[in-house]
Protein backbone atom coordinates (compact mmCIF):
# COMPACT_ATOMS: atom_id res chain seq x y z
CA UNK A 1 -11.51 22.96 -4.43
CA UNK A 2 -10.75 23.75 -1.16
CA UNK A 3 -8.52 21.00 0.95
CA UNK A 4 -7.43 20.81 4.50
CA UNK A 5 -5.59 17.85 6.32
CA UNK A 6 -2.85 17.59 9.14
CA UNK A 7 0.60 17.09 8.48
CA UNK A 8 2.81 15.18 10.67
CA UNK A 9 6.35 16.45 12.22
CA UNK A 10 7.48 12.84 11.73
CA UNK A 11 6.30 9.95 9.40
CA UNK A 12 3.97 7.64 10.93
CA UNK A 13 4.82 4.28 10.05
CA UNK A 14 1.96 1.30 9.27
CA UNK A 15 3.01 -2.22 9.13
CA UNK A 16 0.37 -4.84 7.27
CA UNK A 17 0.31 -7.82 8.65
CA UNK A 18 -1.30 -10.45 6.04
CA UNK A 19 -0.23 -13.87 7.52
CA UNK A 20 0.33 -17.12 5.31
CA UNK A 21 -3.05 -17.11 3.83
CA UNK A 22 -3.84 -13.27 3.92
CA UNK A 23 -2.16 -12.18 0.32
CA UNK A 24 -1.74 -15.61 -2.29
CA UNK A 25 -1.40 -13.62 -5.38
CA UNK A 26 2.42 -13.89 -6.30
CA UNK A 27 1.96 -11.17 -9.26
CA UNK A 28 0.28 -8.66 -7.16
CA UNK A 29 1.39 -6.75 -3.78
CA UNK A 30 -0.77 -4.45 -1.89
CA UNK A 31 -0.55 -0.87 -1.80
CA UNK A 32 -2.17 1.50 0.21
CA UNK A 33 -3.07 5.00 -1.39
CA UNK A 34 -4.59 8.40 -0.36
CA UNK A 35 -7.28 10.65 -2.21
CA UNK A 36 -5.60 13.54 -3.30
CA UNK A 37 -8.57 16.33 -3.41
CA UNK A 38 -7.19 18.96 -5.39
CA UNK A 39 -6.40 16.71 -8.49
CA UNK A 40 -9.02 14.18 -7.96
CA UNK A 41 -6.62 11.24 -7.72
CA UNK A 42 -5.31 8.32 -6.17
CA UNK A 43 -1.53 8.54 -5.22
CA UNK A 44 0.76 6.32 -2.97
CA UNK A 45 0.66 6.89 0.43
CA UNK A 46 4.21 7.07 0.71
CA UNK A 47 4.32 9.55 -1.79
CA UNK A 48 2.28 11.95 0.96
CA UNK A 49 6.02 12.26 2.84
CA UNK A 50 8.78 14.63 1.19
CA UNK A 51 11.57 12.44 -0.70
CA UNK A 52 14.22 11.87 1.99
CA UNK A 53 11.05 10.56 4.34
CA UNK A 54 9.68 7.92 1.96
CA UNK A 55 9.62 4.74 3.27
CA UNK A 56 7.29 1.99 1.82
CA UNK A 57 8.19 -1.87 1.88
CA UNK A 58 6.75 -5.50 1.06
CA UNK A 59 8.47 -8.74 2.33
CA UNK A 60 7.58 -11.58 0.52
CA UNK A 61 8.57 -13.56 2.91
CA UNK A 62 6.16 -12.92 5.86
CA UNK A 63 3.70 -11.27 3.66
CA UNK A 64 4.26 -8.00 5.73
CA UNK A 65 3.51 -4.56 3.70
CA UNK A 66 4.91 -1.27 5.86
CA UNK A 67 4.48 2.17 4.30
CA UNK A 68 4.82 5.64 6.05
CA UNK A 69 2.62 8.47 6.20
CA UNK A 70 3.54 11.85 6.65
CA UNK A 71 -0.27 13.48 6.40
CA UNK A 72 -3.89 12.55 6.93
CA UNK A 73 -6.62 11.70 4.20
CA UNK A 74 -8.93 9.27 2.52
CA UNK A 75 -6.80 5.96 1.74
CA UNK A 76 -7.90 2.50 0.65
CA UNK A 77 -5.79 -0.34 -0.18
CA UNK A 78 -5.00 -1.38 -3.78
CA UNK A 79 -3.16 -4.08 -5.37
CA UNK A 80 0.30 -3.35 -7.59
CA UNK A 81 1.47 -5.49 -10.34
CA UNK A 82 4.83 -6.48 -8.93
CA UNK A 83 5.88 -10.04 -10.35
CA UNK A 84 8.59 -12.20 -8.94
CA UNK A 85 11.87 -12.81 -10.24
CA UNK A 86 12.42 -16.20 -11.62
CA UNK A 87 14.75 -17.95 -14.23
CA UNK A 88 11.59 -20.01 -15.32
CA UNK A 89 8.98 -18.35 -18.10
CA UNK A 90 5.83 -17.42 -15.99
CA UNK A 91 2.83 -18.73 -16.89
CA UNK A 92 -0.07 -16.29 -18.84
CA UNK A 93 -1.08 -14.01 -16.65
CA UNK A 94 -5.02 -13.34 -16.18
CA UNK A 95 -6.15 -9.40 -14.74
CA UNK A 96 -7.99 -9.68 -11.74
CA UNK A 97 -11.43 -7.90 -11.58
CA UNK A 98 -10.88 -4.03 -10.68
CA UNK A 99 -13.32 -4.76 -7.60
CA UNK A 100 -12.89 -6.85 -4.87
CA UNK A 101 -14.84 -7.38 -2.08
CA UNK A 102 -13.21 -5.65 0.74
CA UNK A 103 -14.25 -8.24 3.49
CA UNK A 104 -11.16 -9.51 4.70
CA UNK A 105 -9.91 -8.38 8.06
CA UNK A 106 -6.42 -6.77 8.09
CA UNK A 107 -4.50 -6.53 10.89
CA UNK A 108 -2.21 -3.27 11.22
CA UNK A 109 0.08 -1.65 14.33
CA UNK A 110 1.23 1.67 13.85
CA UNK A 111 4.55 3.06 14.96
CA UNK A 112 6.00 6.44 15.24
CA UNK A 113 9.14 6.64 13.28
């Protein structure tokens, strides 16, 4: 199939701001991915840079995801089984539903890196 999308001279960085409330699950981190056309498939966004420009982040502390892009393109946000260290055993983990309602309100800056 035919494809066309912009490519940036530099990485555009987004930072995802989810706030105390905005992200509870500890065993899950969100993720933001792109359609790839060609393939007919989700990949990272990160990914969309070339491997010395990819930068993607999570800090568990603030509950502030930052990933950047290097191209434009479909992308939606998904959630990444990522548990937590700890010297405890975790308790049984149940899977989430593979849809969510989408209607929470993000809140995102950009910045050029």
């Amino acid at each position: 199939p035919f494809t066309q999308f912009l490519v940036f001279r530099n990485p555009i960085r987004l930072q995802f701001t989810f706030g105390r409330q905005g992200w509870e699950d500890l065993y899950f981190r969100p993720q933001l991915r792109y359609w790839e056309a060609y393939r007919e498939e989700w990949r990272t966004a990160a990914s969309s840079c070339p491997p010395g420009q990819v930068f993607e982040r999570w800090n568990y502390v603030h509950n502030i995801y930052t990933v950047d892009l290097c191209h434009l393109s479909q992308f939606a946000m998904f959630e990444l089984y990522s548990p937590v260290s700890t010297t405890s055993q975790s308790p049984e983990l149940v899977e989430p539903n593979s849809f969510e309602d989408p209607g929470f309100v993000i809140g995102f800056s950009i910045t050029l890196a």
